[in-house]
N, C-alpha and C. Protein backbone atom coordinates (compact mmCIF):
# COMPACT_ATOMS: atom_id res chain seq x y z
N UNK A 1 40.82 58.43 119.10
CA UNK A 1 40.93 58.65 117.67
C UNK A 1 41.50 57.41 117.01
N UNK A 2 40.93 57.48 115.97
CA UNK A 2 41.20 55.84 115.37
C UNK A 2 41.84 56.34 113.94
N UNK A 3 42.36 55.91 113.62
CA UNK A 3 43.01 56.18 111.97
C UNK A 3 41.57 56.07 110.46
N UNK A 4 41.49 56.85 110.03
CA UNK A 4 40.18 56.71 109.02
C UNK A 4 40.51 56.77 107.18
N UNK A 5 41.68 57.05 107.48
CA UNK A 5 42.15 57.40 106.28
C UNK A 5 43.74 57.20 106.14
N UNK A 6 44.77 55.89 105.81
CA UNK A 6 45.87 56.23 106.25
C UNK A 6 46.87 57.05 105.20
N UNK A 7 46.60 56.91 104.09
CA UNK A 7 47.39 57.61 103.13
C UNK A 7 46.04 58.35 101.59
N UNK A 8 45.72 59.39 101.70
CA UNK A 8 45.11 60.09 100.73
C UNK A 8 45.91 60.84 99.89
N UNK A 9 45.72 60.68 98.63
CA UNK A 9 46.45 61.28 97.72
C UNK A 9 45.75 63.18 97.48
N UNK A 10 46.51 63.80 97.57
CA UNK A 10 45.74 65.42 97.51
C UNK A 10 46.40 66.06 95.55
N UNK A 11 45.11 66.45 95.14
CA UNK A 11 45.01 66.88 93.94
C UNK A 11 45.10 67.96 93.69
N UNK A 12 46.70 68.29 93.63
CA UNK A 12 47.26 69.87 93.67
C UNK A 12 46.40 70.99 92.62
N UNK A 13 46.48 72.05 93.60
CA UNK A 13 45.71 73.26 92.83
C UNK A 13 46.71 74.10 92.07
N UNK A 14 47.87 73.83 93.24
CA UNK A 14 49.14 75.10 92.44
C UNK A 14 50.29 74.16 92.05
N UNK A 15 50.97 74.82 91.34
CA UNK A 15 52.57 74.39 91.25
C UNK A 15 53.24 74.47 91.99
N UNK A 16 53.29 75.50 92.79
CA UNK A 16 54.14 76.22 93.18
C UNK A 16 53.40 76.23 95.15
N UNK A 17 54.44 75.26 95.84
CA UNK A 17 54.12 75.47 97.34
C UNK A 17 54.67 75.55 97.91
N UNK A 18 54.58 76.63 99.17
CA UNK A 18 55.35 77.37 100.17
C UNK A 18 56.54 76.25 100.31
N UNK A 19 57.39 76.80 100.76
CA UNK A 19 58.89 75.91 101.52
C UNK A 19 58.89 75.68 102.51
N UNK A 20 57.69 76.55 102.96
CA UNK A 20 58.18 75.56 104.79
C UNK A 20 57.09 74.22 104.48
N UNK A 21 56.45 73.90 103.63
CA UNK A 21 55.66 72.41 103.84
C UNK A 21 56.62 71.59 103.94
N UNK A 22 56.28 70.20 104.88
CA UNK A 22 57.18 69.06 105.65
C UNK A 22 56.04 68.16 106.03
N UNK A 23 56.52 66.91 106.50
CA UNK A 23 55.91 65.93 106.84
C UNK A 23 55.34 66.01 108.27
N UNK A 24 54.26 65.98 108.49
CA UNK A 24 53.93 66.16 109.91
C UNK A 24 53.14 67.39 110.33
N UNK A 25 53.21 67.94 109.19
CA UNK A 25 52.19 69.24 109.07
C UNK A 25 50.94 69.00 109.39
N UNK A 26 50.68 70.13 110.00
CA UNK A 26 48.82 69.87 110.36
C UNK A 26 47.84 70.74 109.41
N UNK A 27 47.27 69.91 108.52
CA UNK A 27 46.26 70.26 107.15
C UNK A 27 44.59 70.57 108.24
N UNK A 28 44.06 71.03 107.16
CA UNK A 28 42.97 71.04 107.32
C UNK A 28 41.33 70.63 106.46
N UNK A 29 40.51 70.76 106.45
CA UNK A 29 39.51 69.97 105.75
C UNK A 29 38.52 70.82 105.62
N UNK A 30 37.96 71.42 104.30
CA UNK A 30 36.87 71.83 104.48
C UNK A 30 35.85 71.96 103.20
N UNK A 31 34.80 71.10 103.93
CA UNK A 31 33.41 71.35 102.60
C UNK A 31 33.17 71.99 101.80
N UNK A 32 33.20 72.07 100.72
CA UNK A 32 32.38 72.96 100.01
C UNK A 32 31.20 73.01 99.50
N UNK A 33 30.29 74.04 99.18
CA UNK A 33 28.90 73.83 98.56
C UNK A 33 28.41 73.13 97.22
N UNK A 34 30.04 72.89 96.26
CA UNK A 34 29.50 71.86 95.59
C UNK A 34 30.53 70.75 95.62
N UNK A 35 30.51 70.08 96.75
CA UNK A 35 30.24 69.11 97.35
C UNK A 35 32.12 68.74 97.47
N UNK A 36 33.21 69.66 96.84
CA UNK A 36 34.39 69.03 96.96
C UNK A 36 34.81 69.11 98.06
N UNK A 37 35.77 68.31 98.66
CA UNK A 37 36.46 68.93 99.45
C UNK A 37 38.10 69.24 99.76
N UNK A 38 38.13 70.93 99.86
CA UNK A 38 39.78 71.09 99.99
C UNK A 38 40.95 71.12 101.33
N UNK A 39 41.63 70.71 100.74
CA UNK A 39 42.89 70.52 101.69
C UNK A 39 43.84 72.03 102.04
N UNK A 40 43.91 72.79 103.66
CA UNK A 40 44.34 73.87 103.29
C UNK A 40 45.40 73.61 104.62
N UNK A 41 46.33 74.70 104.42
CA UNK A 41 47.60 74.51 105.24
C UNK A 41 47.63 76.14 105.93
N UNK A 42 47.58 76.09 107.39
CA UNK A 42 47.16 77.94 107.83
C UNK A 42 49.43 77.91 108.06
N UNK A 43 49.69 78.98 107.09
CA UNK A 43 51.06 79.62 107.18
C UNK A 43 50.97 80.32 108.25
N UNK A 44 52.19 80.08 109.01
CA UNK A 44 53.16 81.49 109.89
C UNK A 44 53.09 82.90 108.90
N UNK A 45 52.93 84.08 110.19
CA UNK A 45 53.46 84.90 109.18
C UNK A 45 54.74 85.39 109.25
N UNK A 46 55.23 85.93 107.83
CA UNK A 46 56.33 85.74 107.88
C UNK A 46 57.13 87.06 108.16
N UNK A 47 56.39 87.63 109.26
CA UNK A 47 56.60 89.27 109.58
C UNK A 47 57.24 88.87 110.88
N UNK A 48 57.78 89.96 111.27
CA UNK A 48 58.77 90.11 112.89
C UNK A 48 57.50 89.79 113.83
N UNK A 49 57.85 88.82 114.77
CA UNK A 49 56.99 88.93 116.16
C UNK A 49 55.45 88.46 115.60
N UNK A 50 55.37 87.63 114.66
CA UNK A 50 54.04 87.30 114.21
C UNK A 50 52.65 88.39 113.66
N UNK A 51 53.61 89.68 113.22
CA UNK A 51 52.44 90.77 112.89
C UNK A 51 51.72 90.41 111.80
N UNK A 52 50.49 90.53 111.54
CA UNK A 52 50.26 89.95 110.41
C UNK A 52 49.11 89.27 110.20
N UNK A 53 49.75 87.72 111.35
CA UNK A 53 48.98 86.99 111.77
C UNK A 53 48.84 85.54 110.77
N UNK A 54 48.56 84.85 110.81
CA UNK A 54 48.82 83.48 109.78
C UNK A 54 47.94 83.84 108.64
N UNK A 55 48.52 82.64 107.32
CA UNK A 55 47.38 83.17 106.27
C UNK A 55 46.92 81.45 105.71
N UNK A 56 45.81 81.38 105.36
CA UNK A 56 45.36 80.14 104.49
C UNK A 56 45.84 79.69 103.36
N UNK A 57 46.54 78.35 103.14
CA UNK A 57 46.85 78.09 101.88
C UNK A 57 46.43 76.61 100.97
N UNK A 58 45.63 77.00 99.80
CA UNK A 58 45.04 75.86 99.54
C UNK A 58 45.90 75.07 98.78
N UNK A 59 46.21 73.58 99.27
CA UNK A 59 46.77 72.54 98.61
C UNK A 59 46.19 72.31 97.91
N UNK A 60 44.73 71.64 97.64
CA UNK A 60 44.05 70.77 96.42
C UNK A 60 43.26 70.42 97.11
N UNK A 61 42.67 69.31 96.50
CA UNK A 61 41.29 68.53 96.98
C UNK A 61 41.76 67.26 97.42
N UNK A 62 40.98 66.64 97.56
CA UNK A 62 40.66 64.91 97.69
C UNK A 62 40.20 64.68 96.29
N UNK A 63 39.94 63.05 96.46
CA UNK A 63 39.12 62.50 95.04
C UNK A 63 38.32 61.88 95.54
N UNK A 64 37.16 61.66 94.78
CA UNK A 64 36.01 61.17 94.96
C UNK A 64 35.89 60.14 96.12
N UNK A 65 36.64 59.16 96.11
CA UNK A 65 36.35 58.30 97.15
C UNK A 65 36.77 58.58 98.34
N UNK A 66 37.39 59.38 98.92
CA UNK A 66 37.59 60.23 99.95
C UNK A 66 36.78 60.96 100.50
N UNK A 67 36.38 61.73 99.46
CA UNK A 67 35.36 62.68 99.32
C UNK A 67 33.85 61.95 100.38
N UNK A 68 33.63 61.19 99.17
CA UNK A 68 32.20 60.00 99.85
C UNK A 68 32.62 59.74 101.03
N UNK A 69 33.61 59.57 101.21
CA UNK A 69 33.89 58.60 102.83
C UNK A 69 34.13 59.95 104.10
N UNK A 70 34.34 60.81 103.85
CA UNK A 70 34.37 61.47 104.89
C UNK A 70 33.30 62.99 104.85
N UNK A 71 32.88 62.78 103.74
CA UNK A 71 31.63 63.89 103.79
C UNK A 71 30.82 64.52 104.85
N UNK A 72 30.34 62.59 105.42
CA UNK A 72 29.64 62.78 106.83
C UNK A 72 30.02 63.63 108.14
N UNK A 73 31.03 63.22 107.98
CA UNK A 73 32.15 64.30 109.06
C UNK A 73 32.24 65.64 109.24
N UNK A 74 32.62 65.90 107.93
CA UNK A 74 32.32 66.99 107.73
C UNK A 74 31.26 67.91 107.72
N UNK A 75 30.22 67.52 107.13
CA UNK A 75 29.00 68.34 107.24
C UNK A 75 28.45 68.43 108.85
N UNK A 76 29.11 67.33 109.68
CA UNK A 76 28.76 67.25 111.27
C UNK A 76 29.60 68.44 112.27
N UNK A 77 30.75 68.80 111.25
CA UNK A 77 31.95 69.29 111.90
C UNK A 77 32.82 68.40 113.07
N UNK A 78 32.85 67.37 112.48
CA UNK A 78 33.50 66.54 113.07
C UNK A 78 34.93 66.79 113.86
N UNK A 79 35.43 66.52 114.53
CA UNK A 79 37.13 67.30 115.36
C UNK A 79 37.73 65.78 114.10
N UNK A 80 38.57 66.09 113.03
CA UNK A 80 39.23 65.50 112.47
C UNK A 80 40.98 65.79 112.72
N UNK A 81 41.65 64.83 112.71
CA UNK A 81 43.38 65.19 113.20
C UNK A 81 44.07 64.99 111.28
N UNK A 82 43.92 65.55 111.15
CA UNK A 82 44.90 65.65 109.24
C UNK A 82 45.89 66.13 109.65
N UNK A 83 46.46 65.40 109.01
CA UNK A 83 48.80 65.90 108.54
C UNK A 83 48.94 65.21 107.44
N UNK A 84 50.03 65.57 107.10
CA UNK A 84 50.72 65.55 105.84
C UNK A 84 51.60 64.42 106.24
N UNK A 85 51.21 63.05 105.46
CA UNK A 85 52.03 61.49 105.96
C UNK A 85 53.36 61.43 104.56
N UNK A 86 53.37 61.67 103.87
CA UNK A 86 54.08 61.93 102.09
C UNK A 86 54.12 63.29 101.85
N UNK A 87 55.54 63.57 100.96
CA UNK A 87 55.71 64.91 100.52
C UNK A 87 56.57 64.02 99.58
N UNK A 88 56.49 64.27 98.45
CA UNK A 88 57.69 63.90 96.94
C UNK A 88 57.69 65.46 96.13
N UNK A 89 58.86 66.44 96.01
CA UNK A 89 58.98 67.33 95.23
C UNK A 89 59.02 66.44 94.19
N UNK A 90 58.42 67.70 93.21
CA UNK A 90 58.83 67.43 91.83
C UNK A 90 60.16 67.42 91.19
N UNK A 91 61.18 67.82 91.85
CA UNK A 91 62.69 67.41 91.37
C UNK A 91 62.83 65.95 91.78
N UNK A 92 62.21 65.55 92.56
CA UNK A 92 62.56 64.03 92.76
C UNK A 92 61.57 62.78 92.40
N UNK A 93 60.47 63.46 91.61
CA UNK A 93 59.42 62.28 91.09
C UNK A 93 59.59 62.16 90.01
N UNK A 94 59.33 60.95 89.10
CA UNK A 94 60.05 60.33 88.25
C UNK A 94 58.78 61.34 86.84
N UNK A 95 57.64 61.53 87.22
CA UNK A 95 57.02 62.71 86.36
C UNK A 95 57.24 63.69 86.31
N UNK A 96 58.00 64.38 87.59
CA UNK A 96 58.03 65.84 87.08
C UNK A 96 56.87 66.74 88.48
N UNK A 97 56.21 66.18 89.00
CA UNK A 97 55.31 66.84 89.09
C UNK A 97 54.99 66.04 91.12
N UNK A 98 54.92 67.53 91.76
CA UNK A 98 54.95 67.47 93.58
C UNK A 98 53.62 66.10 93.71
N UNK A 99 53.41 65.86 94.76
CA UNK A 99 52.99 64.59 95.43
C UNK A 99 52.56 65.25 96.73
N UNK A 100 51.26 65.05 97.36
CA UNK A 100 51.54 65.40 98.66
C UNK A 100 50.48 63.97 98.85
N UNK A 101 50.37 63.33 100.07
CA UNK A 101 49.21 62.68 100.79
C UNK A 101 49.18 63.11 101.85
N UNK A 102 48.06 62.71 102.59
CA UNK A 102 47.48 63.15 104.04
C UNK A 102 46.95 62.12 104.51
N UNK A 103 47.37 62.01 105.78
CA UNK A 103 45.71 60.84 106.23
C UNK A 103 45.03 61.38 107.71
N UNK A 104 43.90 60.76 107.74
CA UNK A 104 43.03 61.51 108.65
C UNK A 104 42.66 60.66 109.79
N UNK A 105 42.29 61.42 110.89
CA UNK A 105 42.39 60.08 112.23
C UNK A 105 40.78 60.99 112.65
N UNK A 106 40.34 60.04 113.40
CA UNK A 106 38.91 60.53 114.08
C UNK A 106 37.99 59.42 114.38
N UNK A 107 36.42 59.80 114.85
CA UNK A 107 36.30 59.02 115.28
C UNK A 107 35.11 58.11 114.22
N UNK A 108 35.32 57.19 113.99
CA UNK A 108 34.67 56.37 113.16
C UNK A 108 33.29 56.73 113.27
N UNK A 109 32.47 57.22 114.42
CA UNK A 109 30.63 57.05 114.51
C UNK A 109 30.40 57.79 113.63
N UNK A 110 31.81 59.21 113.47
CA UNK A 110 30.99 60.66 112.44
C UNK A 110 31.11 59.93 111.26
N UNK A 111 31.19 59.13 110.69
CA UNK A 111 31.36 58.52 109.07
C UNK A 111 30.12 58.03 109.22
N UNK A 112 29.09 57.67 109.65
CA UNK A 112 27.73 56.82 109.78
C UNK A 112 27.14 58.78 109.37
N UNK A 113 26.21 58.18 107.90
CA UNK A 113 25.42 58.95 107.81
C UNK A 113 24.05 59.42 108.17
């Protein structure tokens, strides 16, 4: 696995995200039919003994040039390694407003369209 992406900026959907997100988290990637693609985080559940079972939570998207560059991958189902490299709450950014990036490791051939 080679590094493909080292810092992506993710284009929050909510305000408001779980507390256990941290650096080192393992994200996930997935296509959509018109053509974006979102960034999702699978939660613990937060029941005794794991009843329940985990649940999906969508961070945001990518932006366009991300988007283009790893499309190929995706539509291949490529084995991509995403985590969370940046986390800035919004109590500590100088706007007001959370920060997350990600970057993505894999193998360079799935980017050849």
């Amino acid at each position: 696995m080679q590094p493909l992406i080292h810092k992506a900026s993710v284009h929050l959907t909510s305000n408001r995200l779980p507390s256990s997100v941290s650096l080192g988290d393992v994200a996930n990637l997935r296509l959509r039919n018109d053509d974006t693609i979102i960034v999702t985080l699978d939660l613990p559940s937060r029941l005794p003994f794991g009843l329940g079972g985990s649940s999906e939570f969508v961070l945001g998207t990518l932006g366009q040039q991300a988007r283009d560059f790893l499309k190929p991958a995706l539509q291949r189902a490529a084995h991509l390694r995403v985590r969370i490299v940046e986390f800035e709450p919004a109590h500590l950014s100088r706007n007001g407003r959370t920060r997350i990036y990600i970057s993505v490791w894999g193998d360079p051939k799935a980017l050849l369209p």
